[in-house]
Protein backbone atom coordinates (compact mmCIF):
# COMPACT_ATOMS: atom_id res chain seq x y z
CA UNK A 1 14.30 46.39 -24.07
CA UNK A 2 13.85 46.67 -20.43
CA UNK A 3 12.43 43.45 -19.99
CA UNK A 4 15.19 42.13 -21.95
CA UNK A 5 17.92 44.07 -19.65
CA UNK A 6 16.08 42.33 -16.68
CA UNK A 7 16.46 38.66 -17.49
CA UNK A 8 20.18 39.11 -18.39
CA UNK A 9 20.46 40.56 -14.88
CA UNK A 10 18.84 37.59 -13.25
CA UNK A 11 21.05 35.20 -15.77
CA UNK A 12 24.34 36.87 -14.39
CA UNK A 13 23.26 36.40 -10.74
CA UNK A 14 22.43 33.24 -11.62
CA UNK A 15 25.88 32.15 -12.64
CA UNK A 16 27.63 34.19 -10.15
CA UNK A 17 25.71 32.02 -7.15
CA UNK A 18 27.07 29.22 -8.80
CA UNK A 19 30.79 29.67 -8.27
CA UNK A 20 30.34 30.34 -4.82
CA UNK A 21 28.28 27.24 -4.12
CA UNK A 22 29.33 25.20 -6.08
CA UNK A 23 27.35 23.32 -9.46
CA UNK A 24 23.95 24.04 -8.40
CA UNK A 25 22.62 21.68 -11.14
CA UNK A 26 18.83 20.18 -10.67
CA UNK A 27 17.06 18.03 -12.37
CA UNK A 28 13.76 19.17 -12.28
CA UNK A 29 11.45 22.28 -10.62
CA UNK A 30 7.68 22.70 -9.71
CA UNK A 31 6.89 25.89 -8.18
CA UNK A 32 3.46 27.51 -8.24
CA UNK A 33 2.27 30.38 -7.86
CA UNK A 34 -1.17 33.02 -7.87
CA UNK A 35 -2.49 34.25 -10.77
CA UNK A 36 -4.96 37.42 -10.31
CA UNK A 37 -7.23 36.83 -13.31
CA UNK A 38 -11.01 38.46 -14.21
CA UNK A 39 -12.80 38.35 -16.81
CA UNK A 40 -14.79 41.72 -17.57
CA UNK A 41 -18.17 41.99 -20.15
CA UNK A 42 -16.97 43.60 -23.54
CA UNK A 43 -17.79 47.02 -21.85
CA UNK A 44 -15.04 46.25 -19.15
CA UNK A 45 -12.32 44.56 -20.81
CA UNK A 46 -8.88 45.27 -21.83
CA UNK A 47 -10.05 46.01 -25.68
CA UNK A 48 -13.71 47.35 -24.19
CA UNK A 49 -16.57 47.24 -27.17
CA UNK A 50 -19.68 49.31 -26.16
CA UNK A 51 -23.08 49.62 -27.92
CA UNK A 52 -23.67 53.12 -28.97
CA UNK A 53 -25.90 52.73 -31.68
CA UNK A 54 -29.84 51.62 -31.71
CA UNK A 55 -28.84 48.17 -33.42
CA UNK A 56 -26.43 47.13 -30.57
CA UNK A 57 -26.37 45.90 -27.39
CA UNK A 58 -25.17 44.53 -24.73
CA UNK A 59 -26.61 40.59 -23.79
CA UNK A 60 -26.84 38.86 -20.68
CA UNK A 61 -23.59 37.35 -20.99
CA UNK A 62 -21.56 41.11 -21.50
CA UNK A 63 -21.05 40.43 -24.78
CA UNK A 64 -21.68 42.88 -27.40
CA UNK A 65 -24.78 41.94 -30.12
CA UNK A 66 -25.24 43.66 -33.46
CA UNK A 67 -29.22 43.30 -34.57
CA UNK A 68 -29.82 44.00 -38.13
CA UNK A 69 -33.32 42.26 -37.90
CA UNK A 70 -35.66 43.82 -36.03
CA UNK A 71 -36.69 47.01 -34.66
CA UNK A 72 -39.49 48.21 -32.06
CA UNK A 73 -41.56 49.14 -35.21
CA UNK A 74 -42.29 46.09 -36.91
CA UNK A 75 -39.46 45.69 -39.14
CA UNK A 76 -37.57 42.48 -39.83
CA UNK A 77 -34.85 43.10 -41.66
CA UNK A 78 -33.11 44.81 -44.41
CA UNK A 79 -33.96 46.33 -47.74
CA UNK A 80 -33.37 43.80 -50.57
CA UNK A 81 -31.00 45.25 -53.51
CA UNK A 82 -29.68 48.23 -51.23
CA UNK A 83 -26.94 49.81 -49.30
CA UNK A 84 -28.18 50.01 -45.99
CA UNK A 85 -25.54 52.33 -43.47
CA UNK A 86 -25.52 52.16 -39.50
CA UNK A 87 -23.19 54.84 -38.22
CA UNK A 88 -21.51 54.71 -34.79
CA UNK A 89 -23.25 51.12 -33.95
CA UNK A 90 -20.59 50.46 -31.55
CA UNK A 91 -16.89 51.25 -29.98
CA UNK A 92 -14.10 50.25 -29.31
CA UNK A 93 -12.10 51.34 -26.20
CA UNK A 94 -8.47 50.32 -26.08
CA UNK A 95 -8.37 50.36 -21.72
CA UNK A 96 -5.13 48.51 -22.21
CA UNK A 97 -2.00 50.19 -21.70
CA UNK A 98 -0.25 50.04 -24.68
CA UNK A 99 -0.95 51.48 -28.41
CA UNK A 100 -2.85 48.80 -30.44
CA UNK A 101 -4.01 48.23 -34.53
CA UNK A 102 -7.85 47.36 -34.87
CA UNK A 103 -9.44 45.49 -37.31
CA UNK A 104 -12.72 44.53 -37.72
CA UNK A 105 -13.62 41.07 -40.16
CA UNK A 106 -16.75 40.36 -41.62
CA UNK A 107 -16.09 37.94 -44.00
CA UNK A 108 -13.87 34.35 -42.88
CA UNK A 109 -11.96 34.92 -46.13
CA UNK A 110 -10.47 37.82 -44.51
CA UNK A 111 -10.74 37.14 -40.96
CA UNK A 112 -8.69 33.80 -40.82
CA UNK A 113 -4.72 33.70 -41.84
CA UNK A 114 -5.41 30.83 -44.45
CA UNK A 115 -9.11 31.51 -44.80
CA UNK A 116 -12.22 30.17 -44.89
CA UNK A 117 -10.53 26.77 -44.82
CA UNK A 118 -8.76 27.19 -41.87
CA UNK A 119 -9.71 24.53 -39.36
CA UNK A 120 -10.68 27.15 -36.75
CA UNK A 121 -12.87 28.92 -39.07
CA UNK A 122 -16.53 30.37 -38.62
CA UNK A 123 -18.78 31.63 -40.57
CA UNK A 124 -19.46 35.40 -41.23
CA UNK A 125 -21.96 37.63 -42.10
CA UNK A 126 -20.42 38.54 -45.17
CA UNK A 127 -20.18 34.95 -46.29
CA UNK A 128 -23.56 35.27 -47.64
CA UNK A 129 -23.76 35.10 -51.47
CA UNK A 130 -25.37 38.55 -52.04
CA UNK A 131 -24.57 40.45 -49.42
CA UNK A 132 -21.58 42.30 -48.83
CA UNK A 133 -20.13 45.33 -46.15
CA UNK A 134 -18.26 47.32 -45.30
CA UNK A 135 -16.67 48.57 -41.80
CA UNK A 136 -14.94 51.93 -41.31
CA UNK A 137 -14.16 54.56 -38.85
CA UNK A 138 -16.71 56.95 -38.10
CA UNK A 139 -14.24 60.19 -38.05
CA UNK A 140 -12.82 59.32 -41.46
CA UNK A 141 -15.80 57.53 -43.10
CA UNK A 142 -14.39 57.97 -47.07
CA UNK A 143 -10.87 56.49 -45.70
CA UNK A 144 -10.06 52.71 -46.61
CA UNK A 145 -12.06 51.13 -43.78
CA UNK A 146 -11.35 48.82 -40.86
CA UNK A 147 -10.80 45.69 -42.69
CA UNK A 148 -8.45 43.51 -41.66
CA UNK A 149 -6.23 44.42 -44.90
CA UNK A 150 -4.31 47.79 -43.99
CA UNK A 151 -1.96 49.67 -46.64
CA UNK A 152 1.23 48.60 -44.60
CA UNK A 153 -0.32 45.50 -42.85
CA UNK A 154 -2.43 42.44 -42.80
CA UNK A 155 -4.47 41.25 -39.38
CA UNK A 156 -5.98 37.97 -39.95
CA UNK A 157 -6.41 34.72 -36.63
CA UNK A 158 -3.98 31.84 -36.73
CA UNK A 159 -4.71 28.57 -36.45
CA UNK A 160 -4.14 29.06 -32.80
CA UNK A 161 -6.83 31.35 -32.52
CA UNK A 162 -4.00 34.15 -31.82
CA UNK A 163 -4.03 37.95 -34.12
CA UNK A 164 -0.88 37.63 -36.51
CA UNK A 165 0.25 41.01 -37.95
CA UNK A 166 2.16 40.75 -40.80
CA UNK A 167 3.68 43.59 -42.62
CA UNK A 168 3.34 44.35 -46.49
CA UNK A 169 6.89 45.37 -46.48
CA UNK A 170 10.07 45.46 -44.42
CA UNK A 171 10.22 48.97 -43.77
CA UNK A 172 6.22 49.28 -42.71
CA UNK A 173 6.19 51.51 -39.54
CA UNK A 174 2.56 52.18 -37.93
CA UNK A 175 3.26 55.13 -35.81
CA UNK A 176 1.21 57.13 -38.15
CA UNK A 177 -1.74 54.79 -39.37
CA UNK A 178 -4.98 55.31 -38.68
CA UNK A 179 -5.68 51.98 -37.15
CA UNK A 180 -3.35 52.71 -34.33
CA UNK A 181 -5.66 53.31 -30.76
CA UNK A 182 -3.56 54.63 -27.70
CA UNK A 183 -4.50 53.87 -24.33
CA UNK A 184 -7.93 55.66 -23.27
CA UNK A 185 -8.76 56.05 -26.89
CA UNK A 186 -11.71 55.43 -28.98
CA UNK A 187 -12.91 54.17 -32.13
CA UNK A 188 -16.36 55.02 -33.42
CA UNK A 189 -17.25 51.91 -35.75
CA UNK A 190 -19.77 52.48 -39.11
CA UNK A 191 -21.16 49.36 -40.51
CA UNK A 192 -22.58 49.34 -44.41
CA UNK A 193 -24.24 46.30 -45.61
CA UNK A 194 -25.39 45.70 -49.72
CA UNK A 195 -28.01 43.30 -50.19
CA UNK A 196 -28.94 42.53 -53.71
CA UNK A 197 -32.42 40.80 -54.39
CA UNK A 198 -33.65 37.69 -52.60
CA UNK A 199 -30.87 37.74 -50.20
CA UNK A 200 -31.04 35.26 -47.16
CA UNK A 201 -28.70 35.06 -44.44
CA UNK A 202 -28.23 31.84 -42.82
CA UNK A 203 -28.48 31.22 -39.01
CA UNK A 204 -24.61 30.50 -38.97
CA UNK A 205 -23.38 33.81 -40.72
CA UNK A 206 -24.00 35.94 -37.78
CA UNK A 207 -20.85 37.06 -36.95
CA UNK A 208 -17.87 39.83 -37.08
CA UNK A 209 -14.17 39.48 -35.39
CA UNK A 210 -12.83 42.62 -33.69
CA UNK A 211 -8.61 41.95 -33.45
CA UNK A 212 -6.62 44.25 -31.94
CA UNK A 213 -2.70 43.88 -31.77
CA UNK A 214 0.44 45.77 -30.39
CA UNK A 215 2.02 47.45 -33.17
CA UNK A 216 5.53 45.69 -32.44
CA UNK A 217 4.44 42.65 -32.06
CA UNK A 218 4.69 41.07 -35.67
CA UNK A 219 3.86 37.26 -35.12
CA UNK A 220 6.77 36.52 -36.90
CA UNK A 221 8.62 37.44 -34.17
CA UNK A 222 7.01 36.01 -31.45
CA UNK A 223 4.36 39.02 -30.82
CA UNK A 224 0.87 39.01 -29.11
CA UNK A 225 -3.01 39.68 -29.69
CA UNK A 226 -6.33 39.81 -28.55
């Protein structure tokens, strides 16, 4: 609302310079100006994902990497036909400065607005035939998850490569969900994978989507995401 008040202001200025000078019409303006812009490893961004757990970490690039195929002891990889669980593997931060919904997509199905058909689509980890997971908040681990299906929302990437946040109904408010992250706040993230027998992962379906969104800012109506 305030920004709104703000560029009404400037419009009535605006026309008020013009009856004193006169039309004040133009044809055409180029102004430029500085942009401060950085850009921060996952640790040190705006929506800040940290490696907590002994399967994450952070690689050269900043970026955060999930390895479910190897450890220090000789293993390489998961138990076939089993529910394998890796609590607080990693977190998310909102260092932002407003209140934001998380989701976390595993599968393309559920990650992209049209799906897995989506232009702009990528493979997932849970594309696999045979394996399956499932991604929920460590404080509230028998809750409905992370997913990016919500009781009162959907989160999915538009064919823009922008979050959309799209509400199951018209009167769907989010103060009280337990997606919802204030600023300083953190999110503890479990990860559950089920294999069943024989299951092999291809090189391509290594991948999840964090999305984070303001909670006001349906896409519908012109809103923003990360």
């Amino acid at each position: 609302m305030q920004r709104r008040k703000f560029i009404a202001g400037v419009g009535s200025l605006a026309a008020g310079a013009a009856a004193v000078t006169g039309t004040g019409a133009f044809t055409s303006v180029q102004a430029q100006r500085a942009v401060d812009v950085q850009v921060a490893s996952d640790a040190n961004a705006y929506l800040s994902l940290q490696a907590t757990g002994d399967r994450a970490k952070t690689d050269s690039n900043g970026q955060l990497k999930l390895d479910l195929a190897s450890s220090n002891n000789g293993a390489q990889g998961l138990n076939p036909d089993a529910r394998t669980a890796f609590t607080d593997i990693f977190t998310i931060r909102n260092q932002g400065d407003n209140d934001v919904l998380l989701a976390v997509g595993t599968s393309a199905d559920n990650v992209y607005v049209n799906g897995a058909g989506q232009s702009n689509s990528k493979p997932h980890l849970a594309d696999t035939s045979g394996l399956s997971t499932f991604v929920y908040d460590e404080e509230n681990g028998t809750g409905p998850g992370l997913g990016p299906e919500a009781d009162n929302f959907t989160m999915g990437i538009d064919s823009g490569g922008r979050v959309d946040l799209e509400k199951k109904f018209e009167s769907a408010t989010f103060q009280d969900s337990d997606r919802l992250v204030t600023p300083g706040e953190s999110v503890s993230v479990d990860l559950s994978v089920i294999t069943e027998d024989n299951v092999s992962v291809p090189a391509s379906n290594k991948r999840i989507t964090v999305m984070a969104v303001e909670p006001g800012s349906d896409r519908a109506n012109g809103g923003n995401g990360t």
